[in-house]
PDB file of N, CA and C in Angstrom:
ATOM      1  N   UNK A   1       0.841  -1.177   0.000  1.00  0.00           N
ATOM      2  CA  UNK A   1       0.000   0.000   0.000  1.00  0.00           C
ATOM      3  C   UNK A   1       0.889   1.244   0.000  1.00  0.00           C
ATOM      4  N   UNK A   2       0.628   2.238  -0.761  1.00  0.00           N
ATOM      5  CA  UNK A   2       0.865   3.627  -0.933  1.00  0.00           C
ATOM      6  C   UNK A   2       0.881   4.582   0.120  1.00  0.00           C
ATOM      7  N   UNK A   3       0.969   5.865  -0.026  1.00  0.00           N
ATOM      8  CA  UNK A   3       0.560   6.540   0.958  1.00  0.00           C
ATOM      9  C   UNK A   3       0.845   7.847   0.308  1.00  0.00           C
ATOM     10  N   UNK A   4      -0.078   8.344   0.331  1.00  0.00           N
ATOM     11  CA  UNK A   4      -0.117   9.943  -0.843  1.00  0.00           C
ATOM     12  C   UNK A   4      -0.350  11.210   0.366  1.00  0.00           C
ATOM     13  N   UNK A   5       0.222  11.879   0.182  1.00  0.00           N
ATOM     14  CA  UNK A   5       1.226  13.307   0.592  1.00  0.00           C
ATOM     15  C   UNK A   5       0.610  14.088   0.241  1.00  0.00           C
ATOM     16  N   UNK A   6      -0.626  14.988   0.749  1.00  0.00           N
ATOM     17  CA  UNK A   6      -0.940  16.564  -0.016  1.00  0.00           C
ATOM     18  C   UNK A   6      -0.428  17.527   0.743  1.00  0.00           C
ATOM     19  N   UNK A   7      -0.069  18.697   0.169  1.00  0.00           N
ATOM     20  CA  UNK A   7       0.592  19.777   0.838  1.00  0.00           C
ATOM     21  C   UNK A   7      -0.146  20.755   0.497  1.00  0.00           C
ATOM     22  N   UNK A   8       0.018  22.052   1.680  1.00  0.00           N
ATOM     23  CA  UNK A   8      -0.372  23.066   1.257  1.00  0.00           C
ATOM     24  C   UNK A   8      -0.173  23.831  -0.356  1.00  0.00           C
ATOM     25  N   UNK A   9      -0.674  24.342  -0.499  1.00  0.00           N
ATOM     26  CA  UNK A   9      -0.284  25.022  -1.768  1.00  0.00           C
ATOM     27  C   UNK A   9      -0.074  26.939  -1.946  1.00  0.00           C
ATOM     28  N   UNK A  10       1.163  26.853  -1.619  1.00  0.00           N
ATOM     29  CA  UNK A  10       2.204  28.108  -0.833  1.00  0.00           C
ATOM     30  C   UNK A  10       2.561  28.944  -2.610  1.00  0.00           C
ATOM     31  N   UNK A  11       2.014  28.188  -3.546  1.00  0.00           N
ATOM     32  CA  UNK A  11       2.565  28.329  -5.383  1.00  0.00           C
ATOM     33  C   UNK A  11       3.987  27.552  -5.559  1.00  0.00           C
ATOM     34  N   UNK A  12       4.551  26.770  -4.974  1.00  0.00           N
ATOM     35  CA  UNK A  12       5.433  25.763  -4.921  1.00  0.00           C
ATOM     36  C   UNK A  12       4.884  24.671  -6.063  1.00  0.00           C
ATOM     37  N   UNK A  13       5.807  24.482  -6.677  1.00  0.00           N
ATOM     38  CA  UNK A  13       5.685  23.095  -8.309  1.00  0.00           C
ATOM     39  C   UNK A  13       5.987  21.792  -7.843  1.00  0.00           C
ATOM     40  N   UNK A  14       5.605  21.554  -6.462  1.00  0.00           N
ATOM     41  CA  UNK A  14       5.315  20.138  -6.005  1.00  0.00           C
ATOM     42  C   UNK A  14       4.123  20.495  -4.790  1.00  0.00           C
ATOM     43  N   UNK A  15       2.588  19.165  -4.639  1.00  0.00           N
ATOM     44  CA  UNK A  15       2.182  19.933  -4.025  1.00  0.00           C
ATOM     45  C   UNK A  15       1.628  18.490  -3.457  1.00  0.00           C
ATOM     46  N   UNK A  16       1.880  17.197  -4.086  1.00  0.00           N
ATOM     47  CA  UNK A  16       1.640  15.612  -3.679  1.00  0.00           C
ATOM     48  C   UNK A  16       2.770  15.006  -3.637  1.00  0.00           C
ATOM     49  N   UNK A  17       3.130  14.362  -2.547  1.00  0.00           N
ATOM     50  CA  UNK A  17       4.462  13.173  -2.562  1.00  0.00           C
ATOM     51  C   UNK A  17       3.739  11.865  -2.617  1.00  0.00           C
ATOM     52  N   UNK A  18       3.743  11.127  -3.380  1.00  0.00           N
ATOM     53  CA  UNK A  18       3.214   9.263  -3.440  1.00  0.00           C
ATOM     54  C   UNK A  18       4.568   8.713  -2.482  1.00  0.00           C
ATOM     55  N   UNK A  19       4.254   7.918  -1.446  1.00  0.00           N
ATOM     56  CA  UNK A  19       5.613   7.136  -0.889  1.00  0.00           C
ATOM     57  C   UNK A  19       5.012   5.722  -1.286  1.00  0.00           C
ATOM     58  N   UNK A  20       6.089   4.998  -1.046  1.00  0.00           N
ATOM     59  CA  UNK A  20       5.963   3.329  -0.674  1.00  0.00           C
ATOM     60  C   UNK A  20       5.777   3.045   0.701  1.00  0.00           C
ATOM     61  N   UNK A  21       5.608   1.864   1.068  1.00  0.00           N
ATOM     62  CA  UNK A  21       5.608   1.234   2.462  1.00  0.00           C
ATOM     63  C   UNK A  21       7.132   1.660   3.496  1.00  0.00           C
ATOM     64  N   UNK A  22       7.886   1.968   3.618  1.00  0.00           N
ATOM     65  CA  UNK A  22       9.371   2.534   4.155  1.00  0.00           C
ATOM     66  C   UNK A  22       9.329   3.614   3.542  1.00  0.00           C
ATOM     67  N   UNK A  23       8.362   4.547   3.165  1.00  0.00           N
ATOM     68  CA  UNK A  23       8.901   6.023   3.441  1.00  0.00           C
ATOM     69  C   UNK A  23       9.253   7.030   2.447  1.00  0.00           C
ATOM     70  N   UNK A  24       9.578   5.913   1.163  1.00  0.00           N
ATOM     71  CA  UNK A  24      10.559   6.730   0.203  1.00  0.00           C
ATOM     72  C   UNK A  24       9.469   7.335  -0.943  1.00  0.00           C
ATOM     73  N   UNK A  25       9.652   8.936  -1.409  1.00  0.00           N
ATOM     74  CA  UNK A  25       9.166   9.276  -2.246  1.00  0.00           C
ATOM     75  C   UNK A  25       9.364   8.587  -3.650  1.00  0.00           C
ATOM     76  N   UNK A  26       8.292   8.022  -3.621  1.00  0.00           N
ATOM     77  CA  UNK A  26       8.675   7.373  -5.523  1.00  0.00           C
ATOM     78  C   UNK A  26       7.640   8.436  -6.707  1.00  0.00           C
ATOM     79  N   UNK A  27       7.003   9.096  -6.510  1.00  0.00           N
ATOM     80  CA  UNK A  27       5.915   9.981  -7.382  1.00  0.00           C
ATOM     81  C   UNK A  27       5.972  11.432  -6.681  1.00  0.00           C
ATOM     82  N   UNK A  28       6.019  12.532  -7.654  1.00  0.00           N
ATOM     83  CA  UNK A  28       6.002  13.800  -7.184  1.00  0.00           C
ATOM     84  C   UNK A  28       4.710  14.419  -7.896  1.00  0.00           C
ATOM     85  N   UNK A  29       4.028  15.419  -7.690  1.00  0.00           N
ATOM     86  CA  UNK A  29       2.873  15.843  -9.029  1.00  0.00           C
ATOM     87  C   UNK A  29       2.721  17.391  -8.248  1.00  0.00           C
ATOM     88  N   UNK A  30       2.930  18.081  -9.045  1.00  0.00           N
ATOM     89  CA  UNK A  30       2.992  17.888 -10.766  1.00  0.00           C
ATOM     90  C   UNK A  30       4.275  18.019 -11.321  1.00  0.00           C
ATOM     91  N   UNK A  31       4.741  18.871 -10.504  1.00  0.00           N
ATOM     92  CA  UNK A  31       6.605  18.500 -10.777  1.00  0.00           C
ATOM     93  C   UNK A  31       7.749  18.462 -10.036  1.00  0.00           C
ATOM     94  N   UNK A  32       8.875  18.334 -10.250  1.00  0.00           N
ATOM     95  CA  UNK A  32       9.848  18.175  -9.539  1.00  0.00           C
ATOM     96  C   UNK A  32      10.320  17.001  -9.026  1.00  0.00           C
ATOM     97  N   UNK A  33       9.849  15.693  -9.425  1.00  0.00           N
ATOM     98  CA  UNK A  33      10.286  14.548  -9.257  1.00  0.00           C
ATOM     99  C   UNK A  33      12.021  14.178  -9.489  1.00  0.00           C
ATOM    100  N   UNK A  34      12.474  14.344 -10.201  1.00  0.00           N
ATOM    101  CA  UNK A  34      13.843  14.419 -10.323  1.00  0.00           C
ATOM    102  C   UNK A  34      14.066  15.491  -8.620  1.00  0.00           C
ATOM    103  N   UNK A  35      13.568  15.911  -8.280  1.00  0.00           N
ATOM    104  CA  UNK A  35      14.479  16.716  -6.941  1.00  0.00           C
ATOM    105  C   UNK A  35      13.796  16.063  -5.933  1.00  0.00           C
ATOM    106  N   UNK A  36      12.772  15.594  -5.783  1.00  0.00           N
ATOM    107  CA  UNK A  36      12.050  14.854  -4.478  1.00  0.00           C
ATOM    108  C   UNK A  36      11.819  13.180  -4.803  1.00  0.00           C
ATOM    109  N   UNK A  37      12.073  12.371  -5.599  1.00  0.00           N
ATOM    110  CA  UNK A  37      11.737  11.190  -5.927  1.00  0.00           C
ATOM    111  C   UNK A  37      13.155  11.114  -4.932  1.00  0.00           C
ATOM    112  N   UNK A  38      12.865   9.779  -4.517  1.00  0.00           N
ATOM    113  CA  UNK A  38      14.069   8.887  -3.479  1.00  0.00           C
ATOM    114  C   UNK A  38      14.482   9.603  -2.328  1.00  0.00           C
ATOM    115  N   UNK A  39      13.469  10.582  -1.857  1.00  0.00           N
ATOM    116  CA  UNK A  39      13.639  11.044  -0.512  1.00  0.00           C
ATOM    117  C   UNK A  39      13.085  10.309   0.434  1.00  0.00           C
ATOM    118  N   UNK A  40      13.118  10.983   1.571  1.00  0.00           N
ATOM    119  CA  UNK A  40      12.357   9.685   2.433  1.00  0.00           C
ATOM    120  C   UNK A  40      11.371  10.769   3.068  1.00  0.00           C
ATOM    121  N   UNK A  41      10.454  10.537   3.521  1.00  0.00           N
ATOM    122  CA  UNK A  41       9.460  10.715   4.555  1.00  0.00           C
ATOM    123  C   UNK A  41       9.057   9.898   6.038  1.00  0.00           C
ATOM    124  N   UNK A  42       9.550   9.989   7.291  1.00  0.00           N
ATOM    125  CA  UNK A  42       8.730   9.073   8.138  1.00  0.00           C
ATOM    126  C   UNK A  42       7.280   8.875   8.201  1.00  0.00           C
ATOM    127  N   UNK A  43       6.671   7.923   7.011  1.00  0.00           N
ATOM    128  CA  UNK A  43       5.093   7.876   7.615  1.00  0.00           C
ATOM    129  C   UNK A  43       4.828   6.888   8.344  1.00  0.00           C
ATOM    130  N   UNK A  44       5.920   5.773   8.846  1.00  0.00           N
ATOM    131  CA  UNK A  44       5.558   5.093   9.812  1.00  0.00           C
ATOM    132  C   UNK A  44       5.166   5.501  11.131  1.00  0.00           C
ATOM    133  N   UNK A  45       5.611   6.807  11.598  1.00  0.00           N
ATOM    134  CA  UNK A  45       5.496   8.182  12.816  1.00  0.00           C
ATOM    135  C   UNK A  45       4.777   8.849  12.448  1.00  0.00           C
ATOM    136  N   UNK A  46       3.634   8.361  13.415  1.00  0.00           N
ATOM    137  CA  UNK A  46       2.265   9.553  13.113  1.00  0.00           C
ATOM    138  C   UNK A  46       2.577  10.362  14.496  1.00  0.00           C
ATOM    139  N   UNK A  47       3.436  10.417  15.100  1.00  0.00           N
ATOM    140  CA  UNK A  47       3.772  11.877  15.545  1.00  0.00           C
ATOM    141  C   UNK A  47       4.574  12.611  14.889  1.00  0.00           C
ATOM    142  N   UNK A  48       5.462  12.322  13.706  1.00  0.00           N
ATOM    143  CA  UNK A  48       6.170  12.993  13.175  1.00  0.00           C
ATOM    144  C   UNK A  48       5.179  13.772  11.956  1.00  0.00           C
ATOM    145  N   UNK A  49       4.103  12.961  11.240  1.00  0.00           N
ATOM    146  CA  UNK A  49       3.917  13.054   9.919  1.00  0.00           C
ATOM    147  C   UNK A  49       2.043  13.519  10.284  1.00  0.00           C
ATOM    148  N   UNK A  50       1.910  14.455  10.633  1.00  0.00           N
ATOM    149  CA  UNK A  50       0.157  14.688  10.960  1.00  0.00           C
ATOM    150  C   UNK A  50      -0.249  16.120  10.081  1.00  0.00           C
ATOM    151  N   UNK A  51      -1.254  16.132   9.709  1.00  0.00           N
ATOM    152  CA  UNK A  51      -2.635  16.966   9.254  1.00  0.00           C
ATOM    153  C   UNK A  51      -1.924  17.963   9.866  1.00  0.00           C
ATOM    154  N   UNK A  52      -1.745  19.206   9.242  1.00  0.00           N
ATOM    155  CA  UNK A  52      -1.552  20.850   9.423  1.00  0.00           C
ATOM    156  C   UNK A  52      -0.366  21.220  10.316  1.00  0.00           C
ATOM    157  N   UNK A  53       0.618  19.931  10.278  1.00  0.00           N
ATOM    158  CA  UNK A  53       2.181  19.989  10.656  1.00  0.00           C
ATOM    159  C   UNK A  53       2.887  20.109   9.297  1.00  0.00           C
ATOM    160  N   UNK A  54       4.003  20.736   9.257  1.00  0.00           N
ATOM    161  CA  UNK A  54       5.128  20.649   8.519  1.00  0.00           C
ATOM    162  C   UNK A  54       5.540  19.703   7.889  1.00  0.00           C
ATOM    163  N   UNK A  55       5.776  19.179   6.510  1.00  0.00           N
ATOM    164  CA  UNK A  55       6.164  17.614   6.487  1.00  0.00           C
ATOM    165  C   UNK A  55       7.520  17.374   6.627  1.00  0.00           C
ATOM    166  N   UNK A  56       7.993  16.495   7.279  1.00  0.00           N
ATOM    167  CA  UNK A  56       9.231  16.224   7.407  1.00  0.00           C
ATOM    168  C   UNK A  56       9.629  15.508   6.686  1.00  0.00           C
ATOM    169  N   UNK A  57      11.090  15.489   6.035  1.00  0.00           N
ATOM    170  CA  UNK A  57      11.703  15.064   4.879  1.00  0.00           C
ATOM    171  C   UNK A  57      13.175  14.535   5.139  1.00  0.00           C
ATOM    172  N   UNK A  58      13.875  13.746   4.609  1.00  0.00           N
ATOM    173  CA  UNK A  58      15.241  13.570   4.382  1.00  0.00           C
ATOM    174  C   UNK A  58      15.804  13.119   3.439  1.00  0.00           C
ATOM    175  N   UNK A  59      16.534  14.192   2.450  1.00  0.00           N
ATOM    176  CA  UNK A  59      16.751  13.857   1.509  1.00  0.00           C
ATOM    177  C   UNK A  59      18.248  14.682   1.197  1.00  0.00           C
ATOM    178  N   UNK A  60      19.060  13.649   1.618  1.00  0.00           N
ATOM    179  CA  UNK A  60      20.583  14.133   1.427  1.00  0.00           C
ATOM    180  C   UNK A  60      21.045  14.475   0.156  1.00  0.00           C
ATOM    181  N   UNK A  61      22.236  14.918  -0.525  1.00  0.00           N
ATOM    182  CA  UNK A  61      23.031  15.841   0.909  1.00  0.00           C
ATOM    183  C   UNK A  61      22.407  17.433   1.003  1.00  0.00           C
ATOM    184  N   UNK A  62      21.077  17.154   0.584  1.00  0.00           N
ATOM    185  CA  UNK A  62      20.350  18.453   0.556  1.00  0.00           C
ATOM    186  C   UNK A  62      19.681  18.872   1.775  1.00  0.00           C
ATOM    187  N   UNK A  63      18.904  18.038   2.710  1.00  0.00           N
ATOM    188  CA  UNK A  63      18.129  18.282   3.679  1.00  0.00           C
ATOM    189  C   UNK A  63      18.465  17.102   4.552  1.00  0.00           C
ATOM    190  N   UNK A  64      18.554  17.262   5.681  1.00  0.00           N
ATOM    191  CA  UNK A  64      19.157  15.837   6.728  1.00  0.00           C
ATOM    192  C   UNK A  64      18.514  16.126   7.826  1.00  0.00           C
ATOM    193  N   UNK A  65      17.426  15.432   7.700  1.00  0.00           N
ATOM    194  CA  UNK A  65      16.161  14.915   9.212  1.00  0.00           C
ATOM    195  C   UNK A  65      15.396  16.261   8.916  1.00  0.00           C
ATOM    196  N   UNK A  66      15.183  17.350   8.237  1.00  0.00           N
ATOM    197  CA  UNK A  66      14.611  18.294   8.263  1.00  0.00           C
ATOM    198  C   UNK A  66      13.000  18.818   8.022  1.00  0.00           C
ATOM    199  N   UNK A  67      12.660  19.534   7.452  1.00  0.00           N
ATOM    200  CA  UNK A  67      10.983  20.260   7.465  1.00  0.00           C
ATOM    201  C   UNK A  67      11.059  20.829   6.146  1.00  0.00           C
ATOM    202  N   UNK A  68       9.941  20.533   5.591  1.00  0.00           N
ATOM    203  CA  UNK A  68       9.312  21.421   5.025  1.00  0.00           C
ATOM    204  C   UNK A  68       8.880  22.760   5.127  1.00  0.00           C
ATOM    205  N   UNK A  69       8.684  23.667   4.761  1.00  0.00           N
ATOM    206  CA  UNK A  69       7.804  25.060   4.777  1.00  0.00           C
ATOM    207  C   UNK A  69       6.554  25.039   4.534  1.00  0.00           C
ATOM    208  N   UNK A  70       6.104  23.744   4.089  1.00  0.00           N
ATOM    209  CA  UNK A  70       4.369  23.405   3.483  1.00  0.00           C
ATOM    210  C   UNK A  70       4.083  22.294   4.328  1.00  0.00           C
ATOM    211  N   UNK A  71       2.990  22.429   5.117  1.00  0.00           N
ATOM    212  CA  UNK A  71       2.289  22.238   6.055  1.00  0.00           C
ATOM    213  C   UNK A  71       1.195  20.787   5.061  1.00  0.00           C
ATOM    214  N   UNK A  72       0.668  19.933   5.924  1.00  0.00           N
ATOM    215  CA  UNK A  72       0.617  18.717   5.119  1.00  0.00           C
ATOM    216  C   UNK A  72      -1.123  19.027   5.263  1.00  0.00           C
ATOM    217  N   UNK A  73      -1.292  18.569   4.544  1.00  0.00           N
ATOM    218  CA  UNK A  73      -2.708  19.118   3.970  1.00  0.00           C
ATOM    219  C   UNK A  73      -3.498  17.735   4.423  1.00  0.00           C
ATOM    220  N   UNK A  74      -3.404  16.677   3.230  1.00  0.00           N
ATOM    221  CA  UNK A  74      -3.870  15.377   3.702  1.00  0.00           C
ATOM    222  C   UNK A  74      -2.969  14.322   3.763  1.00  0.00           C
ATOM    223  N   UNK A  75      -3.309  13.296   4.478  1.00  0.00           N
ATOM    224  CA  UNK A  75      -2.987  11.615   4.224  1.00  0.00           C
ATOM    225  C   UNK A  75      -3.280  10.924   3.830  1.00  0.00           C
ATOM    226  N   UNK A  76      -3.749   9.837   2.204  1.00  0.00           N
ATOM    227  CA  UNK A  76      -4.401   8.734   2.354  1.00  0.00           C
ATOM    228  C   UNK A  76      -3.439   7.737   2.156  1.00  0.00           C
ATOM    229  N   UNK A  77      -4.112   6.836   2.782  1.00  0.00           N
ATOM    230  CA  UNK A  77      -3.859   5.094   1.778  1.00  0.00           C
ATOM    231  C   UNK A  77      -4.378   5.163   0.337  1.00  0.00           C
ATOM    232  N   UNK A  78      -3.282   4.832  -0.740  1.00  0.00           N
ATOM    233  CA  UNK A  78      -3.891   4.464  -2.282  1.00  0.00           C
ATOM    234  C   UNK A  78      -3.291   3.105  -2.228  1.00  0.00           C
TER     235      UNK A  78
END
């Protein structure tokens, strides 16, 4: 099972992350996949990863354990 990522929408050209089961961004929409595909996300930590928090990200050697600026809009299972 999936797990789809909505973010606020701040006018930023990524505004959904698709992960896999461990975390890792595999789908970006509508763009920017080449810069966010193979990042990670903790969504196994639903204290880390909740509704109208910051999303947290790690995606070296660019960002290490860090935040977003866009606040997470929704969560589902796809």
């Amino acid at each position: 099972m999936r797990t789809k990522i909505t973010l606020e929408d701040n006018g930023q050209d990524f505004l959904e992350f698709i992960c896999n089961e461990e975390g890792m961004i595999v789908e970006t929409q509508p763009f920017q996949g080449g810069i966010w595909n193979g990042a990670y996300i903790p969504i196994e930590s639903p204290y880390m990863v909740k509704v109208g928090e910051e999303c947290p990200v790690h995606n070296p050697p660019h960002i290490y354990y860090g935040f977003l600026k866009h606040k997470i809009e929704k969560i589902e299972q796809i």
